[in-house]
C-alpha atoms as a PDB file:
ATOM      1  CA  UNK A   1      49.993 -11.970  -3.674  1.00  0.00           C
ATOM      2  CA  UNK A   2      48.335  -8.682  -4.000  1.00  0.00           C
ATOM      3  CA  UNK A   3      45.020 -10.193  -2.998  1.00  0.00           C
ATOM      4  CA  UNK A   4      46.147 -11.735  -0.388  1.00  0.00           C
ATOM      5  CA  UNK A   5      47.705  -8.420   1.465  1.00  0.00           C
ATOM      6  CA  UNK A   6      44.337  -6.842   0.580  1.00  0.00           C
ATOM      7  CA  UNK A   7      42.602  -9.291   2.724  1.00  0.00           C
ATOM      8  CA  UNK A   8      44.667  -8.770   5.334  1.00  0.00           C
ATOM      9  CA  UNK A   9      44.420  -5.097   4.825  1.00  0.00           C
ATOM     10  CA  UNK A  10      40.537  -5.433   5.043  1.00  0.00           C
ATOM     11  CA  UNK A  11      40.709  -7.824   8.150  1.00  0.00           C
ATOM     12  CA  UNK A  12      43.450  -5.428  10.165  1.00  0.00           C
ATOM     13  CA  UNK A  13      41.216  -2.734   9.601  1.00  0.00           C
ATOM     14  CA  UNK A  14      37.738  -4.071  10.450  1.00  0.00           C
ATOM     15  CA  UNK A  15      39.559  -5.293  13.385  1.00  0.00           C
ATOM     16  CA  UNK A  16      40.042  -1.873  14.646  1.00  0.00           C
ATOM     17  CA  UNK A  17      36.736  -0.210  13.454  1.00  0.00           C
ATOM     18  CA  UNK A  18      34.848  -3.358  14.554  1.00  0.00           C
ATOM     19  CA  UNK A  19      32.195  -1.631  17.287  1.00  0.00           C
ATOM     20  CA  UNK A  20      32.534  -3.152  21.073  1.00  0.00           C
ATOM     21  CA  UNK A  21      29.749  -5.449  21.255  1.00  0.00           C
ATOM     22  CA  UNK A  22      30.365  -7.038  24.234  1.00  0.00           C
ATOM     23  CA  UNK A  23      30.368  -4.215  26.729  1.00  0.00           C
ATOM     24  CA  UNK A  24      28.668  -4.276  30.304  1.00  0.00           C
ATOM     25  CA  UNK A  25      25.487  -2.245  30.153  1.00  0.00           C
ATOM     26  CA  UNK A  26      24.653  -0.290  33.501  1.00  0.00           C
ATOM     27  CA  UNK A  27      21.367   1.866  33.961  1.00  0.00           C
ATOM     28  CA  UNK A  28      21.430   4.015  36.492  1.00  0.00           C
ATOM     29  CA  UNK A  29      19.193   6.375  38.575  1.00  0.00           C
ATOM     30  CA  UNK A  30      19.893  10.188  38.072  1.00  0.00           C
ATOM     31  CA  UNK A  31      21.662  11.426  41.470  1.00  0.00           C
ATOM     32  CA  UNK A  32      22.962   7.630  42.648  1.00  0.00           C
ATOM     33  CA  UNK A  33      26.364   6.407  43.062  1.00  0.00           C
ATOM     34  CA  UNK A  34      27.264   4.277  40.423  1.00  0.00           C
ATOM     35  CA  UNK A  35      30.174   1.580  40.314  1.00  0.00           C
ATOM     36  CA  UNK A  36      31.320   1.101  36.922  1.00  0.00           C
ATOM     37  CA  UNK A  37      33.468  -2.135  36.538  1.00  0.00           C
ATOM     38  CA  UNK A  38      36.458  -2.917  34.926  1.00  0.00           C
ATOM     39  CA  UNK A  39      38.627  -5.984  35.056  1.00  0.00           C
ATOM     40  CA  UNK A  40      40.151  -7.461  38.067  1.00  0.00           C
ATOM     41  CA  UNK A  41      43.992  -7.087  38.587  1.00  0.00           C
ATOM     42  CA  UNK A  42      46.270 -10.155  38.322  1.00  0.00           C
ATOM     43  CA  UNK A  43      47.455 -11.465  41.284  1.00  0.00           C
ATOM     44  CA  UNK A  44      51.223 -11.389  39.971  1.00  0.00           C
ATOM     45  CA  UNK A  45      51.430  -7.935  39.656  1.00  0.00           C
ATOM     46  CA  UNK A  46      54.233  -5.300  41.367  1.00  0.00           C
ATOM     47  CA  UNK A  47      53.169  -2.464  39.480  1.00  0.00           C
ATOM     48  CA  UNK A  48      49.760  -1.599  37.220  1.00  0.00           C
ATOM     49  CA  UNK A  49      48.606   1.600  35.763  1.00  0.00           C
ATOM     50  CA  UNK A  50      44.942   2.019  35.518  1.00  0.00           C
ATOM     51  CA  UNK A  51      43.049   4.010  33.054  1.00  0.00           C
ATOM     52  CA  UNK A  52      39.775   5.312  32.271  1.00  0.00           C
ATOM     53  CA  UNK A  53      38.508   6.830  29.117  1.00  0.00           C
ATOM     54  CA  UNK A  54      35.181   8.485  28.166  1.00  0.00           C
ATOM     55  CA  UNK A  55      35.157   6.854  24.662  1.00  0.00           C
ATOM     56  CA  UNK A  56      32.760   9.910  22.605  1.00  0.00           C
ATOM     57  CA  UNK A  57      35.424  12.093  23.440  1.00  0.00           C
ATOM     58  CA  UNK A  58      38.439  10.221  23.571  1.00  0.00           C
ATOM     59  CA  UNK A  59      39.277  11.692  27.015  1.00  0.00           C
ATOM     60  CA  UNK A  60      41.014  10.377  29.933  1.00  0.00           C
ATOM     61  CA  UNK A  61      38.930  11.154  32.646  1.00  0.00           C
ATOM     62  CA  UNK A  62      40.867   8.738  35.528  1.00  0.00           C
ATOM     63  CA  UNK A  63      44.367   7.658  35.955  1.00  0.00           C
ATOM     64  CA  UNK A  64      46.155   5.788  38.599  1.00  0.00           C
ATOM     65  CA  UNK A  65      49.151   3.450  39.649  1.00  0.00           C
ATOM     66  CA  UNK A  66      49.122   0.930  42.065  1.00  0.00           C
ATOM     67  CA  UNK A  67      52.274  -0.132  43.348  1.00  0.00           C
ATOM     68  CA  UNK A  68      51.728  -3.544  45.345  1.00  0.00           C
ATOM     69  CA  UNK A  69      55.191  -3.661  46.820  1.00  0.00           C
ATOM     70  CA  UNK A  70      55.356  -0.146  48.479  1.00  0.00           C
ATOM     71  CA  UNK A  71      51.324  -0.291  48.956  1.00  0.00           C
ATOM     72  CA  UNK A  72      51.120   3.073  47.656  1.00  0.00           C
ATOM     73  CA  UNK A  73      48.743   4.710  44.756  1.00  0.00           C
ATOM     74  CA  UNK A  74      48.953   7.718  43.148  1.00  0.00           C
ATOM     75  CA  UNK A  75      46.998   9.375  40.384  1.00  0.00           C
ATOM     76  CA  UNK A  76      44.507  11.655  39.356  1.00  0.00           C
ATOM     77  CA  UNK A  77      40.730  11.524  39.358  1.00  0.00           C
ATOM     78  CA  UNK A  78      39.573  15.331  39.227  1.00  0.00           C
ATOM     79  CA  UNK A  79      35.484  14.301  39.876  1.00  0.00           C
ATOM     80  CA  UNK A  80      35.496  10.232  40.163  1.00  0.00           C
ATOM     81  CA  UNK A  81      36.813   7.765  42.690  1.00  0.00           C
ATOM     82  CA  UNK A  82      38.261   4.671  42.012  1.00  0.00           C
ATOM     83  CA  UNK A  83      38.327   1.443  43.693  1.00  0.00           C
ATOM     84  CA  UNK A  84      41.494  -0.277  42.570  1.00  0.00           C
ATOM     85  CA  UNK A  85      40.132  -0.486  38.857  1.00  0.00           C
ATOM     86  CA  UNK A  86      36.564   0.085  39.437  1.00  0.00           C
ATOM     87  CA  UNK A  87      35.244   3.568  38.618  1.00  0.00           C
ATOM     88  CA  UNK A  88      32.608   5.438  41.057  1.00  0.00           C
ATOM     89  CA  UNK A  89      30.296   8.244  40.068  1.00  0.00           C
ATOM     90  CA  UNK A  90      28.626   9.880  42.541  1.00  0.00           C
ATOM     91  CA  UNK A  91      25.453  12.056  42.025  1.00  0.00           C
ATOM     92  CA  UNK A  92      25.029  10.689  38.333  1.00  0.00           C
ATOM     93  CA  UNK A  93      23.817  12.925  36.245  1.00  0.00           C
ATOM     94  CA  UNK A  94      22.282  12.485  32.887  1.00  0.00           C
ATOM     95  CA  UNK A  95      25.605  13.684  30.903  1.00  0.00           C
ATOM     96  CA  UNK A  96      27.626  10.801  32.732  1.00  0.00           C
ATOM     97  CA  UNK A  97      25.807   8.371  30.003  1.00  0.00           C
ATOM     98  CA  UNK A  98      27.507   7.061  27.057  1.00  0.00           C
ATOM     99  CA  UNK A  99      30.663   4.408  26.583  1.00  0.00           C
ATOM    100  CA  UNK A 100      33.546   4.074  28.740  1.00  0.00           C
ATOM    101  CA  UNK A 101      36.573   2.018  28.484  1.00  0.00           C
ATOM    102  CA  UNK A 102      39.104   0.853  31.272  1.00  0.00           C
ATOM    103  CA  UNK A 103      42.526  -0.188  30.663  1.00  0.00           C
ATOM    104  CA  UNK A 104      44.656  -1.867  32.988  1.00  0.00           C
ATOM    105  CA  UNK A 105      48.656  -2.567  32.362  1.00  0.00           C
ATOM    106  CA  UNK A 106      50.835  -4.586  34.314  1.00  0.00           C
ATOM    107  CA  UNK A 107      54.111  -2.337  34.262  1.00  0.00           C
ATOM    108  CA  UNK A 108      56.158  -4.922  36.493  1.00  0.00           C
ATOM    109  CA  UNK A 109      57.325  -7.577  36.436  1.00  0.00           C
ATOM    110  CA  UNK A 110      57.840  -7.701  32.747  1.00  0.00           C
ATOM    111  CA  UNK A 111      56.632  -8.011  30.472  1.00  0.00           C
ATOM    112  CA  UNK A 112      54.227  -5.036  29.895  1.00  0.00           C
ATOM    113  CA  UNK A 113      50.736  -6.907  29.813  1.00  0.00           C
ATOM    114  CA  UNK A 114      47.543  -4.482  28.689  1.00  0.00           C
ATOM    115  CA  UNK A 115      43.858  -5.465  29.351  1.00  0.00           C
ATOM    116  CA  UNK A 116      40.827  -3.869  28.270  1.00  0.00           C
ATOM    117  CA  UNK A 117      36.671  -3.922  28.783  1.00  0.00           C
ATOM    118  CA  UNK A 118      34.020  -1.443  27.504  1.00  0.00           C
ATOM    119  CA  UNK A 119      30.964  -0.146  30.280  1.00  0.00           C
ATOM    120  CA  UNK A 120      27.913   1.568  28.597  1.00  0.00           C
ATOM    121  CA  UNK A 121      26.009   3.788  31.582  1.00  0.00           C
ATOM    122  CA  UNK A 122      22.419   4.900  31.257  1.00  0.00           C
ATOM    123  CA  UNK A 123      21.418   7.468  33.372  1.00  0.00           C
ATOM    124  CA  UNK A 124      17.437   8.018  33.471  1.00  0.00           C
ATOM    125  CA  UNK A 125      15.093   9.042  36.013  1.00  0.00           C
ATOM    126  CA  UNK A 126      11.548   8.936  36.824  1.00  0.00           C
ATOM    127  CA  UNK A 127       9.552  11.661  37.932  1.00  0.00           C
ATOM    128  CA  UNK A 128       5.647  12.305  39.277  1.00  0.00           C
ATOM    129  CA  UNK A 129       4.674  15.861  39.908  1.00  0.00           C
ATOM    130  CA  UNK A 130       1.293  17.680  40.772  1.00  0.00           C
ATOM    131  CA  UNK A 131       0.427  20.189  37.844  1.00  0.00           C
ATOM    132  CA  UNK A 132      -1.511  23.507  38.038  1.00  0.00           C
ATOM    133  CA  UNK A 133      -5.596  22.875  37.682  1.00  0.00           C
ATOM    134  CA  UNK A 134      -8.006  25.114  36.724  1.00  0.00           C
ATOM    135  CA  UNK A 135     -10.409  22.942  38.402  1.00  0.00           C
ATOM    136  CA  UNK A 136      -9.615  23.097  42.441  1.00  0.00           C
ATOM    137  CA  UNK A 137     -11.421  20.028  43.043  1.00  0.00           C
ATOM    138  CA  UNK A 138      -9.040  18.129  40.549  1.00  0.00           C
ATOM    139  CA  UNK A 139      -5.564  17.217  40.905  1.00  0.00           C
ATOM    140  CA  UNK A 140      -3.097  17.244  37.425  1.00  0.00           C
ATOM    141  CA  UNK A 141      -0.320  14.352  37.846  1.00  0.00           C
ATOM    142  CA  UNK A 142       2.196  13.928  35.277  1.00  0.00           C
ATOM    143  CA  UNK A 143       4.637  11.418  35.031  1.00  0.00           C
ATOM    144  CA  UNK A 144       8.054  12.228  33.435  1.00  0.00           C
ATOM    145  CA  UNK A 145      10.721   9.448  31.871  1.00  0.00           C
ATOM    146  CA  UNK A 146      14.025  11.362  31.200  1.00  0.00           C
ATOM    147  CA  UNK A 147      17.531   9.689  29.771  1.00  0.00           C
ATOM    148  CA  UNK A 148      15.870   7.409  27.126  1.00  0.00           C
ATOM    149  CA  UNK A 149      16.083   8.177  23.524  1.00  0.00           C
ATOM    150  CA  UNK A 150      12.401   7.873  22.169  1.00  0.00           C
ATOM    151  CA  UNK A 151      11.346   4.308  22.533  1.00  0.00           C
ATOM    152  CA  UNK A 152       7.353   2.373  23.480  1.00  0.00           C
ATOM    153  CA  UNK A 153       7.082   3.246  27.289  1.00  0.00           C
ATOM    154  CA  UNK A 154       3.888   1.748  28.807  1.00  0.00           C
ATOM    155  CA  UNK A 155       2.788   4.001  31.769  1.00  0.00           C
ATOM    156  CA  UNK A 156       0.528   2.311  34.189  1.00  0.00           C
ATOM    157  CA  UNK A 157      -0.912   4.409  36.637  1.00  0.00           C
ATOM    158  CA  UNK A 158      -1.705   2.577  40.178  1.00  0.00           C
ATOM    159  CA  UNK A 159      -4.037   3.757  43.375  1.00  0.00           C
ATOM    160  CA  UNK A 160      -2.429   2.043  46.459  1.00  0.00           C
ATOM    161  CA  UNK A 161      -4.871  -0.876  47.740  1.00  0.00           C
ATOM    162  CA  UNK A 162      -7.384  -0.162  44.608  1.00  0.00           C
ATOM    163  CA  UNK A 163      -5.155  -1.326  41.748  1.00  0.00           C
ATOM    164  CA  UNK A 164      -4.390  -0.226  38.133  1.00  0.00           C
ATOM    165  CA  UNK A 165      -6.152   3.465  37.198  1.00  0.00           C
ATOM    166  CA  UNK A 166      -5.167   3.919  34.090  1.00  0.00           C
ATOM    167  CA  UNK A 167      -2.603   2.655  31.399  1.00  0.00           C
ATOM    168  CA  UNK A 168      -1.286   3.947  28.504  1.00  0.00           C
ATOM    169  CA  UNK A 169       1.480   2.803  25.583  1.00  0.00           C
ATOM    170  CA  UNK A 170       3.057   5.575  23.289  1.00  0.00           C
ATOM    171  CA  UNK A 171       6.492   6.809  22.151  1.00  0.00           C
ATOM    172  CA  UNK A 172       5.819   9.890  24.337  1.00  0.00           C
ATOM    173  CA  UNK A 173       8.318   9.890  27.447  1.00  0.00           C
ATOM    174  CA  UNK A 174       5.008  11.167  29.615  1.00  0.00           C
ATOM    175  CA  UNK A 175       1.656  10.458  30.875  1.00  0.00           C
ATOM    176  CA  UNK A 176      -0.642  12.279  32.578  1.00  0.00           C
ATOM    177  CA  UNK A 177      -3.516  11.437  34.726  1.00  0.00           C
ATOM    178  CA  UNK A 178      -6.207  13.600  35.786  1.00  0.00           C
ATOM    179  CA  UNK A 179      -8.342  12.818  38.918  1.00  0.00           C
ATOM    180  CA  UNK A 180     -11.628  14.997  40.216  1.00  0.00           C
ATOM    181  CA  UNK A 181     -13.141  14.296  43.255  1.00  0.00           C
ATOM    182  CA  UNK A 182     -14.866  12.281  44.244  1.00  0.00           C
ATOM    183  CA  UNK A 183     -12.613  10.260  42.524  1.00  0.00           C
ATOM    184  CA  UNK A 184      -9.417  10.810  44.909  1.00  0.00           C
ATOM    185  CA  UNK A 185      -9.264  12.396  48.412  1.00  0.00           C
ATOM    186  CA  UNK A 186      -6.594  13.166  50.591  1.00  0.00           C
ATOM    187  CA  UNK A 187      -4.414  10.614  51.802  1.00  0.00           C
ATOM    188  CA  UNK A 188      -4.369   8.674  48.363  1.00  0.00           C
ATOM    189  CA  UNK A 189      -0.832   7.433  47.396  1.00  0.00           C
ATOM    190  CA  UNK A 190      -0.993   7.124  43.307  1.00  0.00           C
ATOM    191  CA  UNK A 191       1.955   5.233  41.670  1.00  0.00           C
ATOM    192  CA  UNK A 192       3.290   5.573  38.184  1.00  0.00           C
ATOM    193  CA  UNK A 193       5.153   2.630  36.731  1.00  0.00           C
ATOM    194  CA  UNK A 194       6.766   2.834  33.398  1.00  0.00           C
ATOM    195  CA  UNK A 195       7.967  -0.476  31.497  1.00  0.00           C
ATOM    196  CA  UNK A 196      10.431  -0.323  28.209  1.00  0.00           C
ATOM    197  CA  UNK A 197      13.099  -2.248  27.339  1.00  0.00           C
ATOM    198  CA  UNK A 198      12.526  -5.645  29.518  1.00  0.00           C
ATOM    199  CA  UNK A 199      13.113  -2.711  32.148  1.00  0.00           C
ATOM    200  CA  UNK A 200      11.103  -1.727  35.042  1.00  0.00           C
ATOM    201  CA  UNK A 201      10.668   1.920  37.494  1.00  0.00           C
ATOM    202  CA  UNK A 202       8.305   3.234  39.368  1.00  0.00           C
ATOM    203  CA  UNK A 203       7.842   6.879  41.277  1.00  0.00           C
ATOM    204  CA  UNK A 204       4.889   7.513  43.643  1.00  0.00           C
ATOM    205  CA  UNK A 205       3.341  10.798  44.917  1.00  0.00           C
ATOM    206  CA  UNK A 206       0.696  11.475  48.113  1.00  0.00           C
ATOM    207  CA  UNK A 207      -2.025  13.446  47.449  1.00  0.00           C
ATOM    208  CA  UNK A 208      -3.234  16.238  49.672  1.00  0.00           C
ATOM    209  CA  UNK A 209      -5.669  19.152  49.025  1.00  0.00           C
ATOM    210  CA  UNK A 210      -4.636  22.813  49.144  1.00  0.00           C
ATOM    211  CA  UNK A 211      -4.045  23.815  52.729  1.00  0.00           C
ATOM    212  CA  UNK A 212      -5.642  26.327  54.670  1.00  0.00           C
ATOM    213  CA  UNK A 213      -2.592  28.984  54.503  1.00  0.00           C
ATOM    214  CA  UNK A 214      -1.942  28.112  50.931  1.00  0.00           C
ATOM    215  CA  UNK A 215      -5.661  28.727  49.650  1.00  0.00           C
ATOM    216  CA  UNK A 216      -5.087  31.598  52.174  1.00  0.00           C
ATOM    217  CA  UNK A 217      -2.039  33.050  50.666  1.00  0.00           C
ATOM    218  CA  UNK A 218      -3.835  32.991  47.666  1.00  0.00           C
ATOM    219  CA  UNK A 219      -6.903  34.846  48.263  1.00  0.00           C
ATOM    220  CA  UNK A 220      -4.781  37.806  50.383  1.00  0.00           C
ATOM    221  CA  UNK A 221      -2.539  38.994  47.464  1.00  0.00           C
ATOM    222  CA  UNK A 222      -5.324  40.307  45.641  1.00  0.00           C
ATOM    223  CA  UNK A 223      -6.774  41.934  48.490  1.00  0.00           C
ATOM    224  CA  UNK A 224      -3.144  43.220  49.367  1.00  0.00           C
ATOM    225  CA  UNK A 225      -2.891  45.156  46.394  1.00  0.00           C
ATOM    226  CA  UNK A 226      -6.462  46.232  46.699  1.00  0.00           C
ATOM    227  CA  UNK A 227      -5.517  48.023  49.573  1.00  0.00           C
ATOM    228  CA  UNK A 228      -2.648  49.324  48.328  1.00  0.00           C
ATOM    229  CA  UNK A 229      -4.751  50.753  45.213  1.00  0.00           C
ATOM    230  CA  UNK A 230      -7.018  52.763  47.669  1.00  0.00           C
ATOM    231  CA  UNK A 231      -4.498  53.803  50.069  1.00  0.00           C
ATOM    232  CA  UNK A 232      -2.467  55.483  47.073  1.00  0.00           C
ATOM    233  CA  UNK A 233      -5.539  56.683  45.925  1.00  0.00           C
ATOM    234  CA  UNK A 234      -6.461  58.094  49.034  1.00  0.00           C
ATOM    235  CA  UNK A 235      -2.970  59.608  49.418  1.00  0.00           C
ATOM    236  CA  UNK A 236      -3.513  61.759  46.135  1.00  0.00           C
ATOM    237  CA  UNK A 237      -7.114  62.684  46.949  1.00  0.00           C
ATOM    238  CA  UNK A 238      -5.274  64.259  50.409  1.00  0.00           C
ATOM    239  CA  UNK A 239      -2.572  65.611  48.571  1.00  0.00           C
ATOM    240  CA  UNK A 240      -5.199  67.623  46.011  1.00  0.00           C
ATOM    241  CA  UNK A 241      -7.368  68.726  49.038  1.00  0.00           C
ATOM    242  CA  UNK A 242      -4.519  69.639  50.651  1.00  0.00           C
ATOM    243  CA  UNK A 243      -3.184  72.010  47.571  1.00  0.00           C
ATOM    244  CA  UNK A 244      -6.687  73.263  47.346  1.00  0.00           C
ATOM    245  CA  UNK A 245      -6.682  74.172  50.791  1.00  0.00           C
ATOM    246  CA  UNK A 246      -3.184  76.294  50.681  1.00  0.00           C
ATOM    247  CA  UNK A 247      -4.327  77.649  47.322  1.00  0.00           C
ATOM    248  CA  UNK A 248      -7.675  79.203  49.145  1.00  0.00           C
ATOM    249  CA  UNK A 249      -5.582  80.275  52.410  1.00  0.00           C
ATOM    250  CA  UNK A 250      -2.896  82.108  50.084  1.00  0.00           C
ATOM    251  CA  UNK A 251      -5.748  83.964  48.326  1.00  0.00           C
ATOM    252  CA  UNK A 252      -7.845  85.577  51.566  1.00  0.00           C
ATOM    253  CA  UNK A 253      -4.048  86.790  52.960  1.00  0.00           C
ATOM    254  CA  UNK A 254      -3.988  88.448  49.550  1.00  0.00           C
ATOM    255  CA  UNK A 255      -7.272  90.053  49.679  1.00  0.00           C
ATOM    256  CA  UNK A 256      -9.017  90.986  46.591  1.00  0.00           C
ATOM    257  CA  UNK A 257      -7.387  92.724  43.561  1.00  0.00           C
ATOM    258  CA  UNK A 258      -6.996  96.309  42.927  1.00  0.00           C
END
C-alpha cells in the first residue's frame, strides 16, 4: 500500500516538473514583428479569458476576455497586441527570447474548460559592418551573429557575380574578411552568410571608397588646429610686444632718474 502511493507520489510529481517538450519554436529577426501562436478558440464559446505568461519569470505579461455574445474585449496588454489568442511583438528585441505559455479558458457556457501550449522565441540578428583600416587601400568587414548561445557557425563570405571569397567554421559568433585592392573596387556588393543549426541568414554590404569630403574632412582638422596653434601664438607674441612697447613709452614720460 505504501509503495503504491509512493508511485503515485513520484508520477504526480514528475508530471508537474516534467519540462515542455513539445513547444513551437520561433526565430526571429531583431526589430521584426513577430506573431507568437497559441491555440485556436472553440467555436462553442460565449465567454474566454486569454492569458499570456513569460514562463522565466512567471509573469503575466497579456490578459484579455472575449465575450462572443456582446462582441466586446477587454484587457490589458501594456507593450504587446493580441490577435484573439495570438500574441504580437513588435520591434523584437533580443530580451523578448525565452519560453512563453498561453492559456485559454472557456468561462461560459459551463463548464470552465482550460487549454494550454508553450512558444519558445529566438531573437538573433545578423550584422556586416566596415571596420577602421590602417591601410586606406583596404577595406575591414566584419560579420556579427548576435542572440545565439555559443554554437559551430560557418561564415561564408560571397562577392556578388564572382562567388564564394572566403569561408570559415568556428564557435566564434564573427568573421572577418579583409580585402586590399586590387582585390575589391567600388561598386562590389560582398555577402556574408552564416549557417548553424539546419538554419540559414545572410546580411550584405556595398563597398565604396572614402569620398572626397570625407578624406577631406580628415585632412582639414589637423590643419584647423594648426592654425589655431599659430594664431594663439601670434596673439601672445602681440600681446608681449605690445607690453614692451607701453613699458618703453612709460619710461621716456618719466625721464631719467635723479
Amino acid at each position: 500500500m505504501f509503495l503504491k502511493r509512493a508511485t503515485n507520489c513520484l508520477l504526480f510529481l514528475t508530471l508537474i516538473y516534467l519540462p515542455h517538450t513539445d513547444a513551437e519554436f520561433i526565430r526571429a529577426v531583431k526589430g521584426a514583428t513577430v506573431l507568437l501562436p497559441c491555440q485556436s478558440l472553440p467555436d462553442d464559446f460565449d465567454h474566454v479569458s486569454v492569458k499570456w505568461i513569460n514562463r522565466a519569470t512567471s509573469k503575466t505579461i497579456c490578459e484579455w476576455n472575449f465575450n462572443k455574445i456582446t462582441e466586446s474585449s477587454t484587457g490589458q496588454c501594456p507593450r504587446f497586441k493580441i490577435n484573439r489568442t495570438s500574441l504580437i511583438i513588435e520591434n523584437v528585441e533580443f530580451s523578448d527570447s525565452g519560453d512563453y505559455s498561453c492559456k485559454t479558458t472557456r468561462l461560459l457556457p459551463p463548464p470552465s474548460v482550460e487549454n494550454s501550449s508553450d512558444v519558445k522565441l529566438q531573437v538573433e540578428d545578423l550584422s556586416l559592418q566596415k571596420q577602421n583600416s590602417s591601410n586606406d587601400s583596404c577595406i575591414l568587414l566584419l560579420c556579427s551573429l548576435e542572440g545565439l548561445n555559443p554554437e559551430l557557425v560557418n561564415f561564408t563570405w560571397i562577392r556578388e557575380g564572382q562567388g564564394s571569397l572566403y569561408s570559415s567554421t568556428s564557435y566564434d559568433m564573427n568573421s572577418s574578411l579583409l580585402l586590399c585592392k586590387p582585390d575589391w573596387s567600388d561598386g562590389d556588393t560582398i555577402t556574408c552568410r552564416a549557417n548553424y543549426s539546419n538554419s540559414q541568414t545572410q546580411t550584405h554590404i556595398k563597398l565604396t571608397s572614402e569620398s572626397g569630403s570625407d578624406k577631406e574632412s580628415r585632412l582639414d582638422f589637423p590643419v584647423c588646429v594648426a592654425f589655431f596653434i599659430i594664431f594663439i601664438i601670434a596673439i601672445i607674441f602681440i600681446w608681449i610686444l605690445f607690453c614692451m612697447c607701453k613699458y618703453k613709452t612709460l619710461s621716456c614720460c618719466r625721464g631719467p632718474s635723479t
